[in-house]
N, C-alpha and C. Protein backbone atom coordinates (compact mmCIF):
# COMPACT_ATOMS: atom_id res chain seq x y z
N UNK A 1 -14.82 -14.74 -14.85
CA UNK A 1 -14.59 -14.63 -13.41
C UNK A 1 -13.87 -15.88 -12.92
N UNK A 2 -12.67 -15.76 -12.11
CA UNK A 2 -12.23 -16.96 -11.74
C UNK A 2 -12.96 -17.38 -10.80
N UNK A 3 -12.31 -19.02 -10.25
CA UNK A 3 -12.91 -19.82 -9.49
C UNK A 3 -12.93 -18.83 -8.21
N UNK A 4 -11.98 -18.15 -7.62
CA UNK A 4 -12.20 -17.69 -6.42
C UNK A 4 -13.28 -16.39 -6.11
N UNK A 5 -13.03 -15.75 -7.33
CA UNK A 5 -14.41 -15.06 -7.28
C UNK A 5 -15.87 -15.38 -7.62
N UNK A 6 -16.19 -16.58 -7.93
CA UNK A 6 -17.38 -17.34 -8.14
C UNK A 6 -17.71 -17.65 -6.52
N UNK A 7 -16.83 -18.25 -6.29
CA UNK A 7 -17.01 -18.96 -4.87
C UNK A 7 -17.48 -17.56 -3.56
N UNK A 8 -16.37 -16.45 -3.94
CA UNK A 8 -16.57 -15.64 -2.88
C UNK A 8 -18.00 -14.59 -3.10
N UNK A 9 -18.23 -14.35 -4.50
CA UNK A 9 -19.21 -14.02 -4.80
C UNK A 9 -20.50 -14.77 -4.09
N UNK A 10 -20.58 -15.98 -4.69
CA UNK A 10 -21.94 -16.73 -4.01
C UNK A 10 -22.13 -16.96 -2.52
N UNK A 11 -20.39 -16.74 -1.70
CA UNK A 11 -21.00 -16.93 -0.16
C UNK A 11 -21.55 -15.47 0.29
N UNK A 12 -21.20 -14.46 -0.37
CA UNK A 12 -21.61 -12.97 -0.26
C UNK A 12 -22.96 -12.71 -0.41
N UNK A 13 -23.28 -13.10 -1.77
CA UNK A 13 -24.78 -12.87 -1.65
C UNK A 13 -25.46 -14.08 -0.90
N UNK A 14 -25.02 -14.84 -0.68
CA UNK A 14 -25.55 -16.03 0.47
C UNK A 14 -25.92 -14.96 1.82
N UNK A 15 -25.09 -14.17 1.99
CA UNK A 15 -25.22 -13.52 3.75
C UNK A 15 -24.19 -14.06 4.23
N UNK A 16 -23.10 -14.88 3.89
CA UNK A 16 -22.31 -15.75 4.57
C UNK A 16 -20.98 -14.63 5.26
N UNK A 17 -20.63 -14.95 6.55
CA UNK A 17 -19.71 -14.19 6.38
C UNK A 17 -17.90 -14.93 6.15
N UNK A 18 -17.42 -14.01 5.64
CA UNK A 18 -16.09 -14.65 4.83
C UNK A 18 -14.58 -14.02 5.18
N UNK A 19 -13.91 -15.14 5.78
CA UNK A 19 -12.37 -14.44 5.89
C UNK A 19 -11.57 -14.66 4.94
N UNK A 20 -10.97 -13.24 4.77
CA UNK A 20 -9.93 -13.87 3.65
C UNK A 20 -7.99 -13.87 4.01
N UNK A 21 -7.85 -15.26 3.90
CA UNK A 21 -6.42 -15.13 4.86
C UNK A 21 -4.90 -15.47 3.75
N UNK A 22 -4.08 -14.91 3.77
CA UNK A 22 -2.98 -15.39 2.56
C UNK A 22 -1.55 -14.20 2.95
N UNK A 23 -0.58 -14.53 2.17
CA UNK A 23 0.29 -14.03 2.67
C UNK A 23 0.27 -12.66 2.08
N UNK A 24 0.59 -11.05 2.19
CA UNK A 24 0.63 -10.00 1.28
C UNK A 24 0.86 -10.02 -0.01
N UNK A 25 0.29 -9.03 -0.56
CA UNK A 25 0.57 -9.12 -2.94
C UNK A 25 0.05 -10.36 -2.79
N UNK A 26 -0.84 -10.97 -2.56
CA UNK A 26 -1.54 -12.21 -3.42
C UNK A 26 -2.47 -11.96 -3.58
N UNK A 27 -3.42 -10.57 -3.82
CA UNK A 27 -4.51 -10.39 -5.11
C UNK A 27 -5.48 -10.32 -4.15
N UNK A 28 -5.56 -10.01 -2.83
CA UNK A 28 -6.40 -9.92 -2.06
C UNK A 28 -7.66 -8.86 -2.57
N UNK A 29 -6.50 -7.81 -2.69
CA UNK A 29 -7.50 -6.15 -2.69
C UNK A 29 -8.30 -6.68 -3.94
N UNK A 30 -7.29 -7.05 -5.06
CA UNK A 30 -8.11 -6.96 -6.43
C UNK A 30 -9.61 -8.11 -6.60
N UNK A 31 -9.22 -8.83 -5.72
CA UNK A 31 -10.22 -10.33 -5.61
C UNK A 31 -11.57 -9.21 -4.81
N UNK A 32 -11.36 -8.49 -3.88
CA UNK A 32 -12.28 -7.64 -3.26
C UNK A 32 -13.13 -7.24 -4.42
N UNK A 33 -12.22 -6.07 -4.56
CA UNK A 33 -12.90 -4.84 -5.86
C UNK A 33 -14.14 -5.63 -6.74
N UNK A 34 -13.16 -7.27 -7.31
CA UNK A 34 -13.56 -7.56 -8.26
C UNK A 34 -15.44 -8.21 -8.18
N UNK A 35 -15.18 -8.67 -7.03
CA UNK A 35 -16.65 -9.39 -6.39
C UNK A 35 -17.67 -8.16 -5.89
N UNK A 36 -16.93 -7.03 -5.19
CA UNK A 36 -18.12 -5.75 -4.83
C UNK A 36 -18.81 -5.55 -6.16
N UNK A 37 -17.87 -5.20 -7.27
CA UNK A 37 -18.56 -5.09 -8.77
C UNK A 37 -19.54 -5.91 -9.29
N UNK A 38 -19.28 -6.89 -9.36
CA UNK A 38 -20.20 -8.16 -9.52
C UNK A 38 -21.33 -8.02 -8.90
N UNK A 39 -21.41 -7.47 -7.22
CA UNK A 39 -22.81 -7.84 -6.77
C UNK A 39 -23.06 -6.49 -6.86
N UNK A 40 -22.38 -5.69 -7.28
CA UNK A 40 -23.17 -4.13 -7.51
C UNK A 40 -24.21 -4.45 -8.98
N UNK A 41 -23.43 -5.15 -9.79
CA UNK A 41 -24.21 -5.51 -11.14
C UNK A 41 -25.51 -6.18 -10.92
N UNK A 42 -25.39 -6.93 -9.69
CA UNK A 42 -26.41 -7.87 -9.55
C UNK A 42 -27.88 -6.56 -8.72
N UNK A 43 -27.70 -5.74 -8.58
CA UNK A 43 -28.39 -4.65 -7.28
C UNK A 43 -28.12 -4.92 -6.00
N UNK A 44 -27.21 -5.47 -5.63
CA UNK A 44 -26.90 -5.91 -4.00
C UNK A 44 -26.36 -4.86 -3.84
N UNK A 45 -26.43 -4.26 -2.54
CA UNK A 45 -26.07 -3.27 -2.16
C UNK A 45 -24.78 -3.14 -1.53
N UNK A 46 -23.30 -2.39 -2.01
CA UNK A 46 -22.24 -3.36 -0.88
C UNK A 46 -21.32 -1.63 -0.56
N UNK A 47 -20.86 -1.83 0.77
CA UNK A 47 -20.19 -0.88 1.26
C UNK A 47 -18.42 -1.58 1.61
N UNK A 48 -17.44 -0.50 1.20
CA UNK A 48 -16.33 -0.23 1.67
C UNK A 48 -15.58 -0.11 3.15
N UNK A 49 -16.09 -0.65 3.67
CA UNK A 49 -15.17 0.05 5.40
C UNK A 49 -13.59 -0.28 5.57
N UNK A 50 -13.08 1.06 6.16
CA UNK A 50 -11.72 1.02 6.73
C UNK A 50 -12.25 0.72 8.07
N UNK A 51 -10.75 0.17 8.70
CA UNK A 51 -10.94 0.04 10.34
C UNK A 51 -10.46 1.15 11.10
N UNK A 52 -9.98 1.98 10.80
CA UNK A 52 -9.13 3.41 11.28
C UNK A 52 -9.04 4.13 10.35
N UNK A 53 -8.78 5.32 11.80
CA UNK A 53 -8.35 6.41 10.79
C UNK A 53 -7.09 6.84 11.26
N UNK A 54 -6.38 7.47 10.47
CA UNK A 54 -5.12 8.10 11.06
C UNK A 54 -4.55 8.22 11.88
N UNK A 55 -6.24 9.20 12.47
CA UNK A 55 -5.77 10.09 13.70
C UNK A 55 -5.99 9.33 15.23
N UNK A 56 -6.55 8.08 14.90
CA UNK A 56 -6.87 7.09 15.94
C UNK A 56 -5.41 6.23 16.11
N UNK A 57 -4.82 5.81 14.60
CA UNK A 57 -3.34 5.14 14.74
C UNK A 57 -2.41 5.76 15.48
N UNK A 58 -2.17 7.45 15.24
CA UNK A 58 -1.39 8.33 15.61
C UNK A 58 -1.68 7.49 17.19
N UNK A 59 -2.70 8.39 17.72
CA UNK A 59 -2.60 8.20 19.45
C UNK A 59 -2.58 7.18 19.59
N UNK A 60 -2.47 5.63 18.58
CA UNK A 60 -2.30 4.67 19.75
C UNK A 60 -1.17 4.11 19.30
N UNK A 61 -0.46 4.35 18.61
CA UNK A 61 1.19 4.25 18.31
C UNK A 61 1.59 5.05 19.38
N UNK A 62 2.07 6.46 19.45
CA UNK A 62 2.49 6.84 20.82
C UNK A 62 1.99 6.38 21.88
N UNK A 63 1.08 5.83 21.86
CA UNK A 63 0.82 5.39 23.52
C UNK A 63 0.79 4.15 24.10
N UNK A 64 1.39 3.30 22.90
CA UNK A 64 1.99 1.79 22.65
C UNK A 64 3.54 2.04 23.16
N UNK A 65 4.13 3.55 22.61
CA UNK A 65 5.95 3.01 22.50
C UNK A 65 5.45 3.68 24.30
N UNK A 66 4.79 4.69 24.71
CA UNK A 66 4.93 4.80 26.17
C UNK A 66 5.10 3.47 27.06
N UNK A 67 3.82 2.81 26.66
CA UNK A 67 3.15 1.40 27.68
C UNK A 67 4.59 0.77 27.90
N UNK A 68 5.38 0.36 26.84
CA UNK A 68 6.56 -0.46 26.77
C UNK A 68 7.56 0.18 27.33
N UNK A 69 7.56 1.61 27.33
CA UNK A 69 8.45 2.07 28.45
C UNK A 69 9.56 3.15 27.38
N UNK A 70 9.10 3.21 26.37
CA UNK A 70 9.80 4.24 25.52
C UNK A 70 8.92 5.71 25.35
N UNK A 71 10.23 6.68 24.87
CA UNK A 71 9.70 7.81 24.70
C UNK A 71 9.79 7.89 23.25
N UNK A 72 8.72 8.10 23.11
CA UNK A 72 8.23 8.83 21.46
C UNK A 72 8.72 9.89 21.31
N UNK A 73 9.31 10.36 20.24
CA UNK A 73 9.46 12.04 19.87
C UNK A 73 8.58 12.85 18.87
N UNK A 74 8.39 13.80 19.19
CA UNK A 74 6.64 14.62 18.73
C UNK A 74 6.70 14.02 17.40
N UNK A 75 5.68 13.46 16.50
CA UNK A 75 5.82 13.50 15.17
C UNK A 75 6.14 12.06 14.79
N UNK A 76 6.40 10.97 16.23
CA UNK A 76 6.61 9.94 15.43
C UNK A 76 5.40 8.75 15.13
N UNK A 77 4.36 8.82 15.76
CA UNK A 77 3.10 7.97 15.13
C UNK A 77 2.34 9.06 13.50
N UNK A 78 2.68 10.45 13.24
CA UNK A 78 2.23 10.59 12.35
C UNK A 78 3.23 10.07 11.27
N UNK A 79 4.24 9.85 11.41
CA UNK A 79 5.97 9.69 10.45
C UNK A 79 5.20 8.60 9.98
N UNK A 80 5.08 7.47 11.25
CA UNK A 80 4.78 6.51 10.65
C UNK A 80 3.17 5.96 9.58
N UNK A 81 2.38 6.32 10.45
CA UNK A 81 1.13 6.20 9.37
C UNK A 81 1.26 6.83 7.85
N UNK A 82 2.41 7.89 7.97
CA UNK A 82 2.42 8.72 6.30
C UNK A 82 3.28 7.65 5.84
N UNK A 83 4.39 7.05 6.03
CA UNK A 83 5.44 6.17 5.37
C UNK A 83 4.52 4.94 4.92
N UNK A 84 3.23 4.62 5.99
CA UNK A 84 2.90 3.47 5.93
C UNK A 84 1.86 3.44 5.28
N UNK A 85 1.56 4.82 4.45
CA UNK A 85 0.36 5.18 3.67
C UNK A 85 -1.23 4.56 4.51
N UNK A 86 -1.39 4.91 5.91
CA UNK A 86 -2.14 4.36 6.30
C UNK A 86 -2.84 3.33 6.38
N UNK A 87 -2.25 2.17 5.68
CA UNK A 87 -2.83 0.62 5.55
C UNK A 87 -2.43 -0.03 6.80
N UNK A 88 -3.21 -0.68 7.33
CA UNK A 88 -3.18 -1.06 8.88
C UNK A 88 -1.95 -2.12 9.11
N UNK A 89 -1.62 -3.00 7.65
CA UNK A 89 -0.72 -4.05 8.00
C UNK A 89 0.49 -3.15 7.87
N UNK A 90 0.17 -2.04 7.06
CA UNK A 90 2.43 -1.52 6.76
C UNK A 90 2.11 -0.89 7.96
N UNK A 91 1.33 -0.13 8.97
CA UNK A 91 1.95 0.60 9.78
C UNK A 91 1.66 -0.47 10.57
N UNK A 92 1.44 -1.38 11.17
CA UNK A 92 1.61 -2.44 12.00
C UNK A 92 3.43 -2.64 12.10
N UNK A 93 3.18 -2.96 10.75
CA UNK A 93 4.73 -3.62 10.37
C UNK A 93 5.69 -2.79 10.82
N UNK A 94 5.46 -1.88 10.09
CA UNK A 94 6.59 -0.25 10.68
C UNK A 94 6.85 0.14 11.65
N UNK A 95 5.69 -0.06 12.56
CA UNK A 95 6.13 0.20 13.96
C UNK A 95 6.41 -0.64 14.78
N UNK A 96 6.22 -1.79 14.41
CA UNK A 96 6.43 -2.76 15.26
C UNK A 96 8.08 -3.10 15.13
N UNK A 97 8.47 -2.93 14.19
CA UNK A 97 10.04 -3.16 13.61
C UNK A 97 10.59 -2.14 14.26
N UNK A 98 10.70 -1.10 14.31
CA UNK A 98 10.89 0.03 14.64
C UNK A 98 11.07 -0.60 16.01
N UNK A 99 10.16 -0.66 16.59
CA UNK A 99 10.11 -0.85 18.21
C UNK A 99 11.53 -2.00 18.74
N UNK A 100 11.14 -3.13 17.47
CA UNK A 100 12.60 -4.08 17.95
C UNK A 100 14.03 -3.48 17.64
N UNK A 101 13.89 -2.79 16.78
CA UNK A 101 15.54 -1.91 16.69
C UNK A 101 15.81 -1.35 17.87
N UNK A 102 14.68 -0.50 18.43
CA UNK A 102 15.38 0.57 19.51
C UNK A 102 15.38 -0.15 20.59
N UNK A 103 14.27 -1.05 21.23
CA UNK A 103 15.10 -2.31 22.03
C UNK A 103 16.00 -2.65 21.76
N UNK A 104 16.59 -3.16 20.52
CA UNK A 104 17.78 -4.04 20.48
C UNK A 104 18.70 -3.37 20.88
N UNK A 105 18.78 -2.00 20.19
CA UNK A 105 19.91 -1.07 20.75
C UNK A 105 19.93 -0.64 22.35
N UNK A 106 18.72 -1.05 22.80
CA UNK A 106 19.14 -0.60 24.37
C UNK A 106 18.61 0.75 24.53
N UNK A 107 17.47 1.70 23.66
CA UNK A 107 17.51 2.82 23.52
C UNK A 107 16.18 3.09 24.43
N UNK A 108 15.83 3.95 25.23
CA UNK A 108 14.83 4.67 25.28
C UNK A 108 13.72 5.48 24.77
N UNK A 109 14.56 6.07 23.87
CA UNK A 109 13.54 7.22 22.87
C UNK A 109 13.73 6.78 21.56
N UNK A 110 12.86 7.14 21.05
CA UNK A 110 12.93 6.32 19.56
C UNK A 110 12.36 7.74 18.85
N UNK A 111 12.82 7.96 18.04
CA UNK A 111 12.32 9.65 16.94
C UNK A 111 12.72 9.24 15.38
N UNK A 112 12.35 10.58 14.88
CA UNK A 112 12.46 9.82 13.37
C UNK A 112 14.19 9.23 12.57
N UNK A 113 14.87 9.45 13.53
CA UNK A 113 16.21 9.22 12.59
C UNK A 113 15.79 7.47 12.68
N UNK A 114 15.40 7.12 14.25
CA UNK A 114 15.30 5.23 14.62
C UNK A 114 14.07 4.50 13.54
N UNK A 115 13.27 5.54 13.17
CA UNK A 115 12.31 5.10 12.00
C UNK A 115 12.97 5.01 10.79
N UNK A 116 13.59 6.08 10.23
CA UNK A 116 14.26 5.87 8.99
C UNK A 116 15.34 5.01 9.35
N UNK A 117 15.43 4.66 10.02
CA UNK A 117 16.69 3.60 9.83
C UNK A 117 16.29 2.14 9.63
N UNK A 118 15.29 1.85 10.38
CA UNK A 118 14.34 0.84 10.54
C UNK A 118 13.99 0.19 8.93
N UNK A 119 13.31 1.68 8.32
CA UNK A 119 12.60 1.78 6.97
C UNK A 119 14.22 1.65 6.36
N UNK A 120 15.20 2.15 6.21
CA UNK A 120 16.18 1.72 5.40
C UNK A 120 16.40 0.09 5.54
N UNK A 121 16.06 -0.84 6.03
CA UNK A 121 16.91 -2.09 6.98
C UNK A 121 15.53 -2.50 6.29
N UNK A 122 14.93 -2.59 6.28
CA UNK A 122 13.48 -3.26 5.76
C UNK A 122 13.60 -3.24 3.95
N UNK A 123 14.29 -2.11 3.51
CA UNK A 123 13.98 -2.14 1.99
C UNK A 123 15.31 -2.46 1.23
N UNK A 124 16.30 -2.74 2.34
CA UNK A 124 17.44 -3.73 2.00
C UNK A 124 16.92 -5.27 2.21
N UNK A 125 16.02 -5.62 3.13
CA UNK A 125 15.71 -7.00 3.22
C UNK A 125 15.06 -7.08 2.11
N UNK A 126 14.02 -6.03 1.86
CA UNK A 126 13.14 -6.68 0.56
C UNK A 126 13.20 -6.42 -0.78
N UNK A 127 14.93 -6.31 -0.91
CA UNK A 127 15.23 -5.29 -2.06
C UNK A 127 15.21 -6.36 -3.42
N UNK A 128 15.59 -7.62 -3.07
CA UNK A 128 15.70 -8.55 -4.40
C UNK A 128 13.95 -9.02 -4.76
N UNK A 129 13.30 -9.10 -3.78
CA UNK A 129 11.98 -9.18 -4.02
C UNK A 129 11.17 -8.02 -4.92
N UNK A 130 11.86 -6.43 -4.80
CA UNK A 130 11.32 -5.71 -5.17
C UNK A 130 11.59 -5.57 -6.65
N UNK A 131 12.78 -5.92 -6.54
CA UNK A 131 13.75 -5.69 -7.96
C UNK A 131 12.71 -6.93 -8.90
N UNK A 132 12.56 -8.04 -8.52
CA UNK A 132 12.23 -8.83 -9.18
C UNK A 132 11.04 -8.51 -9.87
N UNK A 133 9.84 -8.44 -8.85
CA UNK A 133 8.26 -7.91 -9.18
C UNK A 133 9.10 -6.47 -10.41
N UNK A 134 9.40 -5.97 -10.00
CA UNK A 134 9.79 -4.62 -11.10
C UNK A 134 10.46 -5.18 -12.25
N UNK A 135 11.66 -6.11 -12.51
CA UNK A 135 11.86 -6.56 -13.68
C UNK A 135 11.04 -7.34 -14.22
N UNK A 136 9.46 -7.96 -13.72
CA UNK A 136 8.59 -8.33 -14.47
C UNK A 136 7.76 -7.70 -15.58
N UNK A 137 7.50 -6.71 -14.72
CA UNK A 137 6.59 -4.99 -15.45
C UNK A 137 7.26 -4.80 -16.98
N UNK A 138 6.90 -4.41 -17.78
CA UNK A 138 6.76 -3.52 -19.11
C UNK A 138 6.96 -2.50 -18.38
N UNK A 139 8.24 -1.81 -19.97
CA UNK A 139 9.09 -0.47 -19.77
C UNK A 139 7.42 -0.14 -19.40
N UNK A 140 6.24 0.69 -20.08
CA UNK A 140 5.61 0.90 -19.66
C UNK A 140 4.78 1.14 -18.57
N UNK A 141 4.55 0.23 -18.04
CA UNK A 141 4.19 0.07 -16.59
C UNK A 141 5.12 0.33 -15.46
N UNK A 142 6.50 0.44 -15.61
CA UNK A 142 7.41 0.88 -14.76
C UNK A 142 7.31 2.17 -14.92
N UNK A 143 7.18 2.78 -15.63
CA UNK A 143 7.54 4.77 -15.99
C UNK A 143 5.88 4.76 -15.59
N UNK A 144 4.88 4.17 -15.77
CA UNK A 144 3.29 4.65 -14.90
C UNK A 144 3.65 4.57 -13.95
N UNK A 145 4.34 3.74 -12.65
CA UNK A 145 3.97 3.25 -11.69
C UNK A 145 5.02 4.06 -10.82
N UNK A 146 6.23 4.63 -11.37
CA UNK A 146 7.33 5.32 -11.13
C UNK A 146 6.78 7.08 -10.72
N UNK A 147 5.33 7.23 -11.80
CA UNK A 147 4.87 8.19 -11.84
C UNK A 147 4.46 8.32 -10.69
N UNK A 148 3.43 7.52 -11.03
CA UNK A 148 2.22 7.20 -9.98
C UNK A 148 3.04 7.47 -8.44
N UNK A 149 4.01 6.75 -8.27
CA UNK A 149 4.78 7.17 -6.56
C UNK A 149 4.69 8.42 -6.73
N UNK A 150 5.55 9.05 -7.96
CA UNK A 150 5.87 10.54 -7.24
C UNK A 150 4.53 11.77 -7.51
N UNK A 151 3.95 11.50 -8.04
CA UNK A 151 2.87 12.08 -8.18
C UNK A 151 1.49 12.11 -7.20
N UNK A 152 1.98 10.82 -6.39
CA UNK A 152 0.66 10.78 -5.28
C UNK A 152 -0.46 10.31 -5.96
N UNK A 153 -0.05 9.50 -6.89
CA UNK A 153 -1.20 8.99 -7.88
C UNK A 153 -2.65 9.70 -8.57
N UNK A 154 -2.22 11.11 -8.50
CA UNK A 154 -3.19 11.98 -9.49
C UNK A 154 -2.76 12.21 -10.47
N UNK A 155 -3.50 12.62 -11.12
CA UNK A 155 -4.01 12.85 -12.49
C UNK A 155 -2.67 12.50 -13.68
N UNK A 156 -2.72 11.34 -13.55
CA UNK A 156 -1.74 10.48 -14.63
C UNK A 156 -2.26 10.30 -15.67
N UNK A 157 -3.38 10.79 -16.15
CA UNK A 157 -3.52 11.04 -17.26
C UNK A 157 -3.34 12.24 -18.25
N UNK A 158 -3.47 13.32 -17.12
CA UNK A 158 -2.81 14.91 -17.61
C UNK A 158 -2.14 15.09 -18.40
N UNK A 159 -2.10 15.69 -19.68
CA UNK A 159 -0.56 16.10 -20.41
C UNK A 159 0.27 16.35 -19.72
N UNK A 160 0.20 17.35 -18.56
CA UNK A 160 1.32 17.97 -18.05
C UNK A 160 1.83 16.49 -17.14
N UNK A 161 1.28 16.16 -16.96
CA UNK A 161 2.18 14.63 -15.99
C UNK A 161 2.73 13.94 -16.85
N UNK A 162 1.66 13.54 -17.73
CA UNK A 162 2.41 12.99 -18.89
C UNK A 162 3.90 13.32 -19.76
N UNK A 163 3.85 14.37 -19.74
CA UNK A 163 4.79 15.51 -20.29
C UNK A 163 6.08 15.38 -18.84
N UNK A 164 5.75 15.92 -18.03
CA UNK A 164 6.86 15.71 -17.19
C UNK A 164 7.37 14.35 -16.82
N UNK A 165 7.06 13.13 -16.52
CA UNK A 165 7.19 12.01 -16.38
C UNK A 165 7.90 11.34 -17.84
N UNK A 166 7.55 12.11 -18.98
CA UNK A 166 8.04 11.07 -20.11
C UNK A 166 6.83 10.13 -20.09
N UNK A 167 6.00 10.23 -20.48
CA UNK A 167 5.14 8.96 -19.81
C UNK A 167 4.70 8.61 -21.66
N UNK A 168 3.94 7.70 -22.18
CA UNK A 168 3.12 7.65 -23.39
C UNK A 168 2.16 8.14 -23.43
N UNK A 169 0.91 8.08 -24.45
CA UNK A 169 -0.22 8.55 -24.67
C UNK A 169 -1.13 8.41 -23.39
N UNK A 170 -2.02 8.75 -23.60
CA UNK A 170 -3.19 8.80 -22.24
C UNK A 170 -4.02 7.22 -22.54
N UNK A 171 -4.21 6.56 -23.51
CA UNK A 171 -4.22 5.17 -23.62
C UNK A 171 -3.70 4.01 -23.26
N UNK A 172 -2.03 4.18 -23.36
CA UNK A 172 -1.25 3.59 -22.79
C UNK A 172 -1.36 3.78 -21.30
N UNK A 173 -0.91 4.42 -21.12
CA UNK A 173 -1.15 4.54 -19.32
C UNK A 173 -2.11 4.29 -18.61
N UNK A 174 -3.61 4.31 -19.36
CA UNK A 174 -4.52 4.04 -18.87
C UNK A 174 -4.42 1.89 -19.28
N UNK A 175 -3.79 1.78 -19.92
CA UNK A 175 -3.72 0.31 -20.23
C UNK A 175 -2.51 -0.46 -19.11
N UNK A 176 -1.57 0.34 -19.27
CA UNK A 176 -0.35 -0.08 -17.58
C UNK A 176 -1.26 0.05 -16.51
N UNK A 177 -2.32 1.02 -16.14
CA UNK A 177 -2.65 0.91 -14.98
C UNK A 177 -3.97 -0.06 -14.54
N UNK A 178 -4.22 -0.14 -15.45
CA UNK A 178 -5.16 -1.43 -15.39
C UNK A 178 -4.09 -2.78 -14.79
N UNK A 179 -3.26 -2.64 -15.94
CA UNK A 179 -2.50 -3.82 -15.77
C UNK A 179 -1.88 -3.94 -14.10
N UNK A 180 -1.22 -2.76 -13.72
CA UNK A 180 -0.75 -2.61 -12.42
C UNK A 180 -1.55 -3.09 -11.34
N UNK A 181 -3.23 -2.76 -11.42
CA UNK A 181 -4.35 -3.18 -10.83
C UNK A 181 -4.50 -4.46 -10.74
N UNK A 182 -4.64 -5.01 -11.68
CA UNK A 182 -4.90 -6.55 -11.84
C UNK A 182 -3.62 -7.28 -10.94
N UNK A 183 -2.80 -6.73 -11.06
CA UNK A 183 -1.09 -7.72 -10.47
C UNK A 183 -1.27 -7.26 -8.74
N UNK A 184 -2.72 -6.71 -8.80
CA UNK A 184 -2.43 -6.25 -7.14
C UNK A 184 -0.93 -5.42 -6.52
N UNK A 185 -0.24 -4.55 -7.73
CA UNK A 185 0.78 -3.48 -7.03
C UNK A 185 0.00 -2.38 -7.05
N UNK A 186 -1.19 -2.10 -7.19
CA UNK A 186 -1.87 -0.38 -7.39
C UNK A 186 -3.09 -0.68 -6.86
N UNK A 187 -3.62 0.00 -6.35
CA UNK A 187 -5.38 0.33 -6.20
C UNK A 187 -5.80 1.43 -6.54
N UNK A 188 -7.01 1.48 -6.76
CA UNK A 188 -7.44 2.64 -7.74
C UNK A 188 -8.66 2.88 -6.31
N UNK A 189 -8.71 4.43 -5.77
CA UNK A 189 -9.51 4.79 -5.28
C UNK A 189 -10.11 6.55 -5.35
N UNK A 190 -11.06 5.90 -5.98
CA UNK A 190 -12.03 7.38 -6.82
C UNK A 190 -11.01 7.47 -8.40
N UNK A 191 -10.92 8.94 -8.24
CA UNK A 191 -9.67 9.14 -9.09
C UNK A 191 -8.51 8.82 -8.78
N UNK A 192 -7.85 8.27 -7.46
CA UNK A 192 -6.39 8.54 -7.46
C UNK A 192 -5.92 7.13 -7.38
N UNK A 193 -5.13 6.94 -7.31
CA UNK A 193 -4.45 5.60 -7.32
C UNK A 193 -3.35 5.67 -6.52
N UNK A 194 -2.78 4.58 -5.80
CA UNK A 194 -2.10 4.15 -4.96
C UNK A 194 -1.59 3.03 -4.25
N UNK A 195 0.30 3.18 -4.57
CA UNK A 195 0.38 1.44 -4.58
C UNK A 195 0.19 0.88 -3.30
N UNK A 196 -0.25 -0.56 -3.57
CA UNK A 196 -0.79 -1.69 -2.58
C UNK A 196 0.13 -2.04 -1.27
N UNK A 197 1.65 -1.81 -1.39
CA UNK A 197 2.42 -2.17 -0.47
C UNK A 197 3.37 -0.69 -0.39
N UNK A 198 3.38 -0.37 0.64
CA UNK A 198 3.91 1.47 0.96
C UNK A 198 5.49 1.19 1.23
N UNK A 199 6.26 -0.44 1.52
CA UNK A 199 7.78 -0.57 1.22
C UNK A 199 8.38 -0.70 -0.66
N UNK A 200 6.82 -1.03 -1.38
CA UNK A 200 7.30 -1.02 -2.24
C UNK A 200 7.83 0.20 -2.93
N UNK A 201 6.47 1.48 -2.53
CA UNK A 201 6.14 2.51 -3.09
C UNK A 201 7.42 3.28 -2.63
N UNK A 202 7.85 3.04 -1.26
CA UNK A 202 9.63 3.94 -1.09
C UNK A 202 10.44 2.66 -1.58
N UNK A 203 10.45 2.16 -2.06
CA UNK A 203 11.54 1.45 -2.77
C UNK A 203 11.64 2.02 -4.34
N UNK A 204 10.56 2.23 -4.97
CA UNK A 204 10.65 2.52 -6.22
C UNK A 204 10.45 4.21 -6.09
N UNK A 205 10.35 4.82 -5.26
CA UNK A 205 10.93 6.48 -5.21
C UNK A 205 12.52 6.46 -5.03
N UNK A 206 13.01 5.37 -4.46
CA UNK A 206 14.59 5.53 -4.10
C UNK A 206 15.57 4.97 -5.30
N UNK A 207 14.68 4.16 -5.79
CA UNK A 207 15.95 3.14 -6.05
C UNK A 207 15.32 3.08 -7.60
N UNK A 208 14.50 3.35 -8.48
CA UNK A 208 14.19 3.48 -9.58
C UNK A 208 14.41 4.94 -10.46
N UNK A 209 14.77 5.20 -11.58
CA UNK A 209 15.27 6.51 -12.27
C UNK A 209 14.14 6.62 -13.77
């Protein structure tokens, strides 16, 4: 166990309560996972909470671009929570970007063409960053993780996924996705899995073969 999970471990079962602050992809989620396990081993009892749900983001994204004086077009707080795979910081991010484009342009209504454009302009900014983290990965772990986007992160262990994807044995993949886990680009929840940053996850549906 590293030093940071020793430390966060013992203020946990202390009762202590703990923020954890750093810039995105720095191992946050996995530093989580890794310490709930630990005090599950120990019998401490530990729960999961999200802060939202969807359908709470939906209505208060449209009723954010109203307040500011824009018109939403039907469909655009759900556009965004699906692009933003519901993680509170990408749809923060997404819409908030979004919002400075169609100001900048002087626009009133903002609908999905001003979102995808937004989301195109975002994965050109973070395109050498993405490229990079991806030329780190093993051929391996690129053809899992390639999967994993288009598959919605089920059953990657299946022959038939396996089989359609080109993928390796059901060992291997189960060994990339560990690995993917640990580097904090994937989270594993129940059975399904799903990557950690939702500009990465449309970057590597677009721009990876």
């Amino acid at each position: 166990m590293s030093t940071g999970c020793r430390r966060l471990d013992r203020d946990l079962a202390a009762g202590q309560k703990v923020f954890l602050i750093s810039p995105r992809r720095y191992g946050k989620s996995s530093l989580i996972r890794d310490v709930l396990r630990g005090l599950d081993r120990q019998k401490i009892l530990t729960v999961e909470v999200t802060v939202a749900s969807s359908s709470s983001y939906i209505g208060f994204l449209d009723s954010r671009f109203v307040a500011s004086g824009m018109r939403p077009e039907d469909g655009l707080g759900a556009a965004i929570v699906d692009l933003a795979a519901n993680v509170p910081y990408d749809v923060q991010r997404l819409a908030h970007e979004t919002w400075d484009d169609i100001k900048a342009a002087g626009r009133k209504t903002v609908g999905l063409a001003g979102l995808h454009a937004t989301l195109t302009r975002l994965l050109g900014e973070q395109h050498i960053i993405f490229e990079e983290s991806w030329q780190r990965l093993t051929l391996p772990q690129r053809a899992v993780l390639r999967a994993l986007v288009l598959e919605d992160g089920r059953e990657l262990l299946s022959a038939d996924v396996r089989t359609r994807h080109r993928l390796p044995g059901a060992s291997t993949v189960q060994a990339a996705l560990a690995a993917l886990v640990r580097q904090d680009i994937v989270m594993k929840d129940g059975a399904r899995y799903t990557a950690s940053d939702s500009l990465y996850r449309e970057w590597v549906a677009r721009q990876t073969f």
